[in-house]
N, C-alpha and C. Protein backbone atom coordinates (compact mmCIF):
# COMPACT_ATOMS: atom_id res chain seq x y z
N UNK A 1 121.67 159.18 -107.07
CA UNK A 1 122.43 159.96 -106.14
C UNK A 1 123.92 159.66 -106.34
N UNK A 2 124.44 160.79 -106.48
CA UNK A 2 126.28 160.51 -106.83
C UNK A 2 126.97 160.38 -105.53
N UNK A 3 127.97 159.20 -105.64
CA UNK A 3 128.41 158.53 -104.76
C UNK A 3 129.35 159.69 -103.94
N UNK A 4 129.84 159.57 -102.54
CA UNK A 4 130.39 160.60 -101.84
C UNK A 4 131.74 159.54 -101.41
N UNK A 5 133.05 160.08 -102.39
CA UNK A 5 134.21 159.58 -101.93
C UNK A 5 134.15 159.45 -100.49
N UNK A 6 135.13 158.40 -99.61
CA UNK A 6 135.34 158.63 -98.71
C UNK A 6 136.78 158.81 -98.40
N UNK A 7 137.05 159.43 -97.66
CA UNK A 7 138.28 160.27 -96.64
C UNK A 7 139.75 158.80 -96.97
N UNK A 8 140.65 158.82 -97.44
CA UNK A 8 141.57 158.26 -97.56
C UNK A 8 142.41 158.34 -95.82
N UNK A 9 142.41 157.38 -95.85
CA UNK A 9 142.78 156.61 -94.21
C UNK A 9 144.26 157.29 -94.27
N UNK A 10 144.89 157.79 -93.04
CA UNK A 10 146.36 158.31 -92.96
C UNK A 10 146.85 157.49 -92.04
N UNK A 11 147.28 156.77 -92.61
CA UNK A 11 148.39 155.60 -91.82
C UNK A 11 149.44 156.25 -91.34
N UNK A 12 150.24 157.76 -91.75
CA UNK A 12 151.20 158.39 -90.99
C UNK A 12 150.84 158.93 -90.16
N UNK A 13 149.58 159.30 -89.80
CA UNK A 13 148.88 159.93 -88.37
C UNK A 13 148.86 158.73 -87.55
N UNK A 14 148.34 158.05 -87.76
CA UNK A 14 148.15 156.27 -87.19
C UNK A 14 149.11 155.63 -86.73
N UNK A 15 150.44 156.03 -87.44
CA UNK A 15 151.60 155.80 -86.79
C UNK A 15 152.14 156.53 -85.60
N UNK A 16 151.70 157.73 -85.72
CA UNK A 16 152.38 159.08 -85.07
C UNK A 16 152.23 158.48 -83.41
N UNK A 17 150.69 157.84 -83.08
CA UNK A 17 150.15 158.04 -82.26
C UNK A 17 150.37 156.54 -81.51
N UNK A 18 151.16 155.50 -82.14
CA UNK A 18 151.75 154.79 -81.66
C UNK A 18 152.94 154.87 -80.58
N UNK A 19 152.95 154.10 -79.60
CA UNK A 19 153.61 154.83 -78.13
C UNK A 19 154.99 154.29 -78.92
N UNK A 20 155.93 155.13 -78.12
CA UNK A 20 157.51 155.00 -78.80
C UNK A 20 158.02 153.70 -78.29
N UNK A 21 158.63 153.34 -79.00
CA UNK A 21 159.52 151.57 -77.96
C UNK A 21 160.08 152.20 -76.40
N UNK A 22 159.93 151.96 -75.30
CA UNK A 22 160.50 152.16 -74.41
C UNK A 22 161.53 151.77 -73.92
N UNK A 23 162.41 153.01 -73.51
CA UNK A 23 164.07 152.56 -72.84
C UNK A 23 164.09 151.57 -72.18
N UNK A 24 164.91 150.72 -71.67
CA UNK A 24 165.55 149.76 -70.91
C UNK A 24 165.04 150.66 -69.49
N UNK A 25 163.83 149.86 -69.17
CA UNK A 25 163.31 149.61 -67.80
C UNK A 25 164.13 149.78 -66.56
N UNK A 26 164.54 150.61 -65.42
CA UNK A 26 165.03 150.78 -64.38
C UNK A 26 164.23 149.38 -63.63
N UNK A 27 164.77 148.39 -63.42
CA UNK A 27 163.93 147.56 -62.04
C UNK A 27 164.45 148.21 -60.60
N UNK A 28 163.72 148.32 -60.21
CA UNK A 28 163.56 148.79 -58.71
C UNK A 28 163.13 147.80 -57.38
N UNK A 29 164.50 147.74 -56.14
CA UNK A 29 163.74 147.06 -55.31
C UNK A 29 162.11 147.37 -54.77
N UNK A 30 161.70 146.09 -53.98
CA UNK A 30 160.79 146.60 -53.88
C UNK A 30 160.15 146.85 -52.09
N UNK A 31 161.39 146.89 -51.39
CA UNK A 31 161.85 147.84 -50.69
C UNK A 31 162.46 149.50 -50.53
N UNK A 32 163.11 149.27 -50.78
CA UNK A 32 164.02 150.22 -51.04
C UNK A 32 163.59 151.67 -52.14
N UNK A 33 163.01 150.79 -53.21
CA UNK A 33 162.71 151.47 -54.30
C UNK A 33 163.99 151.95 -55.09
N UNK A 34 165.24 151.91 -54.56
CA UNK A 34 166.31 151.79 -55.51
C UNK A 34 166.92 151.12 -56.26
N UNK A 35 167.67 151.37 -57.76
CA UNK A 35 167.53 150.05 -58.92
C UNK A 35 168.43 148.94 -58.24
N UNK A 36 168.02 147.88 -58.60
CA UNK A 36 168.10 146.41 -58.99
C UNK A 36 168.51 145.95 -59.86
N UNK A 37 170.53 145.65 -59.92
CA UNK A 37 170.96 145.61 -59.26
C UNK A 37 171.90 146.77 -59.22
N UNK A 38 172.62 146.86 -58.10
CA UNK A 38 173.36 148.21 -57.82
C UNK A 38 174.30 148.00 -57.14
N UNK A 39 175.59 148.65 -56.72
CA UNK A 39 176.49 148.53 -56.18
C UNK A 39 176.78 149.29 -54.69
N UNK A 40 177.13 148.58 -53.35
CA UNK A 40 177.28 148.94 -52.17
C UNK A 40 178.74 148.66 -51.98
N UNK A 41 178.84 148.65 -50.31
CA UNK A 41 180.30 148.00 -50.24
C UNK A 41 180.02 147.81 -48.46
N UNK A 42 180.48 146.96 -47.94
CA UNK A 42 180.46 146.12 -46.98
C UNK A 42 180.85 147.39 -45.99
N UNK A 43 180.48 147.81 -44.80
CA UNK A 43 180.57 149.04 -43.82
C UNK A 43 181.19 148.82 -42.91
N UNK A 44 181.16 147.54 -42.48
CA UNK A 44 182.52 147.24 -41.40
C UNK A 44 183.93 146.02 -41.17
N UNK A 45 183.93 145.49 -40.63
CA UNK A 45 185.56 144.67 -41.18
C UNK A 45 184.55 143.59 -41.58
N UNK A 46 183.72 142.96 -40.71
CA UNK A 46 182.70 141.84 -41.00
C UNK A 46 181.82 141.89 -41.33
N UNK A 47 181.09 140.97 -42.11
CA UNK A 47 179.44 140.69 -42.28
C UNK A 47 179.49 138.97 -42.44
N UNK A 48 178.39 138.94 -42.05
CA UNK A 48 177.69 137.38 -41.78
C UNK A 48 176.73 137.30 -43.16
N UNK A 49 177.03 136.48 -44.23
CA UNK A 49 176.16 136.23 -45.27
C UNK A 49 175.65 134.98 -45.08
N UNK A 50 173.99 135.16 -45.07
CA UNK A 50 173.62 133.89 -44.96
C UNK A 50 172.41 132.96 -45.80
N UNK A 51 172.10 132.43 -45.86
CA UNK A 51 171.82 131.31 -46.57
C UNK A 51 169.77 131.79 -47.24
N UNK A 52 169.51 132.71 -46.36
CA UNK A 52 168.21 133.61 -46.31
C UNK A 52 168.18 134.46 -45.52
N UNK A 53 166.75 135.26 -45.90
CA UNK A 53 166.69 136.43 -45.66
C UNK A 53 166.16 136.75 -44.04
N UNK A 54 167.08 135.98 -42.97
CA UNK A 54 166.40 135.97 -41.33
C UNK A 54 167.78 135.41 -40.31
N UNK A 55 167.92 136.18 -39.71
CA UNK A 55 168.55 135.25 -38.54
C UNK A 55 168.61 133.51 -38.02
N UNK A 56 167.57 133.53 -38.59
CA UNK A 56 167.58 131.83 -38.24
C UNK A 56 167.89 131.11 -39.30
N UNK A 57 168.55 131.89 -40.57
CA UNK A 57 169.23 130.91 -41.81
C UNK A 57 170.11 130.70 -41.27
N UNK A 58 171.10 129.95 -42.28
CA UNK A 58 172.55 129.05 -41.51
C UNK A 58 173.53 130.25 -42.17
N UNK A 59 174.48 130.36 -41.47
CA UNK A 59 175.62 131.58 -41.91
C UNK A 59 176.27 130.93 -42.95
N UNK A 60 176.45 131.20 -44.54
CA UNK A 60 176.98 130.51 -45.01
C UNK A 60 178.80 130.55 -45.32
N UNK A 61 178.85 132.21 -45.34
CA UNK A 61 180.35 132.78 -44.84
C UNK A 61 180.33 133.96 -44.38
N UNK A 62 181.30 134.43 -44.22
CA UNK A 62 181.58 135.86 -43.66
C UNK A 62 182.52 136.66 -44.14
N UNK A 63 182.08 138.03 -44.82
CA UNK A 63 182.74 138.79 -46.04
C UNK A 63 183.72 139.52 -45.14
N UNK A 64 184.83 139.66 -45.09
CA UNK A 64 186.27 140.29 -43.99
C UNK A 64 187.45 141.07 -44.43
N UNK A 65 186.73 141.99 -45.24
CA UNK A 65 187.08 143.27 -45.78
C UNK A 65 186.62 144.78 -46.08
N UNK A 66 186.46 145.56 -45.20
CA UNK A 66 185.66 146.66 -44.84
C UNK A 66 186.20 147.37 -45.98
N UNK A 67 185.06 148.01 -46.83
CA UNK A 67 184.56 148.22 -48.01
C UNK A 67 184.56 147.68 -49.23
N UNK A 68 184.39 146.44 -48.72
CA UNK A 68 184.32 145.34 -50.33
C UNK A 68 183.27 145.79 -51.05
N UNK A 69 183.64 145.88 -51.84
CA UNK A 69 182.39 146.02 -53.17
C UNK A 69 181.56 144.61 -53.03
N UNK A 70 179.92 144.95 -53.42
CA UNK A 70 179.08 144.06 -53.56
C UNK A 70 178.26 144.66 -54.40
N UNK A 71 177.18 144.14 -55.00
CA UNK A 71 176.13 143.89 -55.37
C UNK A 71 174.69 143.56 -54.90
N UNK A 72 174.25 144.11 -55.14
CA UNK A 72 172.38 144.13 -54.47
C UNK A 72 171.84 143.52 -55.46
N UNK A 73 171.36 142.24 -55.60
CA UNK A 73 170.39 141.84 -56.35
C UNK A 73 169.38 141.40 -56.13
N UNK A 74 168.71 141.44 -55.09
CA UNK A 74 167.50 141.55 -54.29
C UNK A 74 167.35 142.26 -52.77
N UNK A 75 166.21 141.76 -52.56
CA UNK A 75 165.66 143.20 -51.13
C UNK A 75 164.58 141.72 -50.81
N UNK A 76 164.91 141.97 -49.51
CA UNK A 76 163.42 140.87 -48.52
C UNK A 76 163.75 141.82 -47.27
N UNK A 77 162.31 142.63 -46.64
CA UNK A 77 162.61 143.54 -45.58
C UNK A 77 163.61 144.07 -45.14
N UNK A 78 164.60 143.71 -44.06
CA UNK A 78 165.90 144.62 -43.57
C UNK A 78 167.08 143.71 -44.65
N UNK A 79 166.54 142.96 -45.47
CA UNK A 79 167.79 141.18 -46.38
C UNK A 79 167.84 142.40 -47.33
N UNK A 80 168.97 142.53 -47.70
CA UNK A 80 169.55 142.49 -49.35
C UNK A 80 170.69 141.37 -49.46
N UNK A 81 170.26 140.82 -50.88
CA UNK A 81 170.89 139.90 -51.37
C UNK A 81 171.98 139.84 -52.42
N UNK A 82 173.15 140.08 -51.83
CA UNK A 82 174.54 140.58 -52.24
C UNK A 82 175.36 139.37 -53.16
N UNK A 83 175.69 139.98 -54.28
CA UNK A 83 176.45 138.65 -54.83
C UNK A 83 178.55 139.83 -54.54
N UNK A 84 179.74 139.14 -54.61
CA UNK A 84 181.03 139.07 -54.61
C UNK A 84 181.37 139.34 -56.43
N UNK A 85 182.94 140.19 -56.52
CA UNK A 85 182.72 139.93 -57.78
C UNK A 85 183.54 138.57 -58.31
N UNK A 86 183.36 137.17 -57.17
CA UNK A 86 183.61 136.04 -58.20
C UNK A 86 182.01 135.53 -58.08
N UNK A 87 180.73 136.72 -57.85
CA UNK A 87 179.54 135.89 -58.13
C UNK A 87 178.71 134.83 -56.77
N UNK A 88 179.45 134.61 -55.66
CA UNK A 88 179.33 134.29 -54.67
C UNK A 88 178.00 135.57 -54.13
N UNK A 89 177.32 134.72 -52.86
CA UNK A 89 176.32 135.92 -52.60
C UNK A 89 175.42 134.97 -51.43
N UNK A 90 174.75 135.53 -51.03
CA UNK A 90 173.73 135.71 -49.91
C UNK A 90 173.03 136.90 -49.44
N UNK A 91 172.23 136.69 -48.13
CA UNK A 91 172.06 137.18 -47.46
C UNK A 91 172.40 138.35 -46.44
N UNK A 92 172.59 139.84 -46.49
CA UNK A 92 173.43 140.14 -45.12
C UNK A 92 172.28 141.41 -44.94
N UNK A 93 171.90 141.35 -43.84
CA UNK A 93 171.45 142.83 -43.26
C UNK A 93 171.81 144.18 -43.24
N UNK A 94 170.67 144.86 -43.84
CA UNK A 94 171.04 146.52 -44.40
C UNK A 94 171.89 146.75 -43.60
N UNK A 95 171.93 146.88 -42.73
CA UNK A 95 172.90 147.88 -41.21
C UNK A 95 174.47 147.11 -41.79
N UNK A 96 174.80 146.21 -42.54
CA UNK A 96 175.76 146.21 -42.28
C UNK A 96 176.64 146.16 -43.73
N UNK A 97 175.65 147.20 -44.71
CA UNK A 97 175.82 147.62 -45.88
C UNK A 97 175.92 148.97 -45.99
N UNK A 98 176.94 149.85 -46.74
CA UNK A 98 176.94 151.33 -46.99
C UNK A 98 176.93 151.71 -48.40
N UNK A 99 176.64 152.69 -49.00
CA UNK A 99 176.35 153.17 -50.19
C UNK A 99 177.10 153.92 -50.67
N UNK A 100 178.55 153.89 -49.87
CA UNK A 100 179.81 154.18 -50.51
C UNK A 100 180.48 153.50 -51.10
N UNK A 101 180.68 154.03 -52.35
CA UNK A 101 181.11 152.95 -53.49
C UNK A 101 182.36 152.80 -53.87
N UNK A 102 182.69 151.65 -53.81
CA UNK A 102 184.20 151.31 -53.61
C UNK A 102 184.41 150.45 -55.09
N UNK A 103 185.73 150.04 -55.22
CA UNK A 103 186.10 148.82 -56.40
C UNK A 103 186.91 148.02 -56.00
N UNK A 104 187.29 147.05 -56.58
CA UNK A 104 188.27 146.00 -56.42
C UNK A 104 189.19 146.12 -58.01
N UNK A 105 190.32 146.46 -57.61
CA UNK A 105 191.30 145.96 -58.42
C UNK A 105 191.84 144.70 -59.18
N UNK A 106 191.43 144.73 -60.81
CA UNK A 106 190.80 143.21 -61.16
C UNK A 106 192.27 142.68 -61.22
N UNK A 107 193.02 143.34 -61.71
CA UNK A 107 194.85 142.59 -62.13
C UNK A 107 195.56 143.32 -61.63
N UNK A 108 197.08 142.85 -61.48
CA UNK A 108 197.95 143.03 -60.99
C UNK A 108 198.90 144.38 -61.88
N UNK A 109 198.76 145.68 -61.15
CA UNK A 109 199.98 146.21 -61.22
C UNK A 109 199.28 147.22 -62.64
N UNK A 110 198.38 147.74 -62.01
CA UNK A 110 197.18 148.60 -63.26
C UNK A 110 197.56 149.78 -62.97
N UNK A 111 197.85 150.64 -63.54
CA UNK A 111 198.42 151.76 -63.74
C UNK A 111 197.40 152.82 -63.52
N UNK A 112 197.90 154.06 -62.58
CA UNK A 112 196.72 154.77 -62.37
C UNK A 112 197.44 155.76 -63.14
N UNK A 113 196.60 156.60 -63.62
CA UNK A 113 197.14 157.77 -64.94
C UNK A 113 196.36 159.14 -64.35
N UNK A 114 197.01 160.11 -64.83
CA UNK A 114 196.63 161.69 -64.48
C UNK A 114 195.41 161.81 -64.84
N UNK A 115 194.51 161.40 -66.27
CA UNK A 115 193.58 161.80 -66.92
C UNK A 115 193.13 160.36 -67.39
N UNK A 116 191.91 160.33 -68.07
CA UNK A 116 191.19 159.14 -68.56
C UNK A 116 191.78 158.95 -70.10
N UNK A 117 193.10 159.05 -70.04
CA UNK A 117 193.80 158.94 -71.51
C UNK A 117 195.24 157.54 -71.35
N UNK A 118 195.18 156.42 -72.49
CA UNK A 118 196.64 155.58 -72.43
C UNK A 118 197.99 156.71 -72.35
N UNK A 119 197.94 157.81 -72.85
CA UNK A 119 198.85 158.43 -73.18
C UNK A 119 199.35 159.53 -71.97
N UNK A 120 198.64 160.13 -71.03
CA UNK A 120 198.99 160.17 -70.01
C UNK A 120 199.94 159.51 -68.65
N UNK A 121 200.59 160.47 -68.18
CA UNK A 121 201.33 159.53 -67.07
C UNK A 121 200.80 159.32 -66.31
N UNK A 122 201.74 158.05 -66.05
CA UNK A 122 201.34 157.29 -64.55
C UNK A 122 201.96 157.95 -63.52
N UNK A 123 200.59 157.53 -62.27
CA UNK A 123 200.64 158.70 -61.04
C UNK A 123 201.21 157.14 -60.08
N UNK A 124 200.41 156.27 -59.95
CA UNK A 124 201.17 154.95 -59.31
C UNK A 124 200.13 154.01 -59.44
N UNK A 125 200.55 152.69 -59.02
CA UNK A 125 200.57 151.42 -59.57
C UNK A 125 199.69 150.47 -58.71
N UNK A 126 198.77 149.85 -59.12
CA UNK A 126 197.62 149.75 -58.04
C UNK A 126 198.01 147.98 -58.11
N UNK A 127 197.81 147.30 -56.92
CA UNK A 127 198.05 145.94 -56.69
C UNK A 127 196.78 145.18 -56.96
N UNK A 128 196.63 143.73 -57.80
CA UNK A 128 195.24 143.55 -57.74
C UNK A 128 195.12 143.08 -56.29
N UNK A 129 193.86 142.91 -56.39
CA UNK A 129 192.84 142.78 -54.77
C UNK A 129 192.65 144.10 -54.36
N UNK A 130 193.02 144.97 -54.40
CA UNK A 130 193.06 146.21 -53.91
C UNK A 130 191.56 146.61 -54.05
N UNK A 131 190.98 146.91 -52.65
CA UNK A 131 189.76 147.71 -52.82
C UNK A 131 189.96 149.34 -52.45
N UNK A 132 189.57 150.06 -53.65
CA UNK A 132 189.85 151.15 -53.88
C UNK A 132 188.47 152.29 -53.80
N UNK A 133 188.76 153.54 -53.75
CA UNK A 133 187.09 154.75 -53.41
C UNK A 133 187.16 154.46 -55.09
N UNK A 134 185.76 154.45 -55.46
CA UNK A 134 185.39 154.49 -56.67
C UNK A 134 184.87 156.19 -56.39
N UNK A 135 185.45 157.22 -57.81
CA UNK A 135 185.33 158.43 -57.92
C UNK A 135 184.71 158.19 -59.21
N UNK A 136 184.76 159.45 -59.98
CA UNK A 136 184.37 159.85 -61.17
C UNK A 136 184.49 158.55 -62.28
N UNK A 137 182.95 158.52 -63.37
CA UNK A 137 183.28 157.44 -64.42
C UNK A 137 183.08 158.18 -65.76
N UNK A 138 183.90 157.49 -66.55
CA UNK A 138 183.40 157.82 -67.75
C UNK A 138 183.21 156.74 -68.33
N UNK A 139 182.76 156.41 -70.05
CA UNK A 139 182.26 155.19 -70.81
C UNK A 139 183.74 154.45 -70.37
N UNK A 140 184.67 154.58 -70.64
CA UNK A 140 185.93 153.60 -70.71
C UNK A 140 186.82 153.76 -69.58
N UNK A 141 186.26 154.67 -68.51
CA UNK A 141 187.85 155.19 -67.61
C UNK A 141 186.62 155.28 -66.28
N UNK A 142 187.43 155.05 -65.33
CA UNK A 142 187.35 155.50 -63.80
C UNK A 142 188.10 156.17 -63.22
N UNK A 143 187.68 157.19 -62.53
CA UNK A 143 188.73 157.23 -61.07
C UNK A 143 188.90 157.26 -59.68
N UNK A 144 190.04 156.56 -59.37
CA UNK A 144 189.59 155.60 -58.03
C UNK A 144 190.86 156.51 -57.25
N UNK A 145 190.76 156.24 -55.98
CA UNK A 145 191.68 156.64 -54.81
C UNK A 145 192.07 155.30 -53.73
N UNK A 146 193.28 155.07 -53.38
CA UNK A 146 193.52 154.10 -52.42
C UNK A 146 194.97 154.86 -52.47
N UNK A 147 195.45 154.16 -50.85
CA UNK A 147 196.78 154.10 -50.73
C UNK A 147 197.55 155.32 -50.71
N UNK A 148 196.63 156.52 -50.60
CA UNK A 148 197.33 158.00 -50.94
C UNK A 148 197.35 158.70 -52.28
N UNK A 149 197.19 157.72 -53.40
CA UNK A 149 196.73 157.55 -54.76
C UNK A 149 195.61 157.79 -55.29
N UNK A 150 195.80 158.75 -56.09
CA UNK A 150 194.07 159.21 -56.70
C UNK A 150 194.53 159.57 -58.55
N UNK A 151 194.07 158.24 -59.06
CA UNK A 151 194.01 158.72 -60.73
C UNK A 151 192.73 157.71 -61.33
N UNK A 152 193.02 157.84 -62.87
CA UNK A 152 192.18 157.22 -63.63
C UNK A 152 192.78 155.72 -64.15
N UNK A 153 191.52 154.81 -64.48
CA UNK A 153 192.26 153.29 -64.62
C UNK A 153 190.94 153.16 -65.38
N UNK A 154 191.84 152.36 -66.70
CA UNK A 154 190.52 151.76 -67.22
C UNK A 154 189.75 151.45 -66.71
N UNK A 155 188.10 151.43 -66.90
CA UNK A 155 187.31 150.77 -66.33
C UNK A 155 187.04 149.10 -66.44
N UNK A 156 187.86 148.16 -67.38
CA UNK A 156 187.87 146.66 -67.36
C UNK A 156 188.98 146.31 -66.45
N UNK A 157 189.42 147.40 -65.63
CA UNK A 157 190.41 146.69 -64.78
C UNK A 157 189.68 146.95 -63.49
N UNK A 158 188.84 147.13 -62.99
CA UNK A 158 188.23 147.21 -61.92
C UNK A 158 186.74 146.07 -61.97
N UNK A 159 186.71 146.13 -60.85
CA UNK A 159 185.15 145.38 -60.49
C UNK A 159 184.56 146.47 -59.66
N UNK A 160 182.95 146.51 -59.42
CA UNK A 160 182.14 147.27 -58.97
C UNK A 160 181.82 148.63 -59.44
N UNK A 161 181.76 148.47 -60.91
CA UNK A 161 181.16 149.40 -61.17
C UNK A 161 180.55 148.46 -62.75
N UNK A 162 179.11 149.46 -63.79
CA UNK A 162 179.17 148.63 -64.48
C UNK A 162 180.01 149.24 -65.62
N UNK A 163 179.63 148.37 -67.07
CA UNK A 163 180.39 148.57 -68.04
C UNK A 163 179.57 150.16 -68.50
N UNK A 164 178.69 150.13 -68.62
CA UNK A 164 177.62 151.14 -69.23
C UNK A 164 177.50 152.85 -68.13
N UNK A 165 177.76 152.20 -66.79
CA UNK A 165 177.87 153.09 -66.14
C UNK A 165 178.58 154.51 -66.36
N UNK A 166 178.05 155.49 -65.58
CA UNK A 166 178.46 156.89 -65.92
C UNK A 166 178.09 157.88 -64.61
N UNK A 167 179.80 158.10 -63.96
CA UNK A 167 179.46 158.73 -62.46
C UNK A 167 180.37 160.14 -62.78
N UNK A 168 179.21 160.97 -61.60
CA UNK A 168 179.87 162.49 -61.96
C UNK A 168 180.92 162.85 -60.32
């Protein structure tokens, strides 16, 4: 009986059907269900940050600048766990967090410009510390409003937003 070739194996089908590498994972609280971590800003002149996620932790300070930029890097029931952008952080209760997104002015005397271009003029001159409305982003440029002032500023001169970020 003459032998019956068999079927040559297709390793490019075999490949095909291999799942694709997957994007960079969204983590999500697991409250909230919104990503982890993300940017808020403090809703009234005060908040009490504290040491855990309950009233009966010890207050460890108190953030005293109504719309400071923060950070969410965890969720425990009504707790999100806020870090500062020198990295500082705790405890503070949703209610006294908003999801209007603000920045902090990283240096002194950053130039706000008409358009997301060096070559554009300057509209005026932002002080660091300055917490400013975070508006529109692009890969390298922001634009922020404070003080009556509304232009674009690099985005390494600000805090609270990320590097990768992209707002319409």
């Amino acid at each position: 009986m003459p032998e019956v070739p068999r079927p040559a194996a297709r390793p490019a089908q075999l490949a095909a059907l291999q799942p694709a590498p997957a994007a960079a994972e969204v983590v999500r609280g697991p409250v909230t269900r919104l990503p982890v971590p993300r940017y808020v800003s403090l809703k009234g002149n005060e908040g009490n940050v504290r040491r855990g996620p309950s009233l009966s932790h010890r207050i460890d300070w108190v953030f005293r600048h109504a719309g400071m930029p923060l950070r969410v890097v965890g969720e425990f029931g009504h707790w999100r766990r806020v870090e500062d952008r020198d990295g500082a952080g705790g405890w503070v209760h949703y209610q006294l967090l908003s999801g209007v997104r603000t920045a902090i002015v990283q240096q002194d005397m950053v130039e706000l410009r008409g358009r997301p271009d060096l070559n554009a003029g300057v509209i005026a001159v932002a002080e660091g510390g300055a917490i400013v409305r975070l508006g529109k982003c692009e890969i390298n440029w922001c634009q922020i409003s404070g003080g009556g002032a509304k232009g674009w500023v690099e985005k390494a001169a600000i805090w609270g937003v990320d590097a990768e970020e992209i707002r319409d």
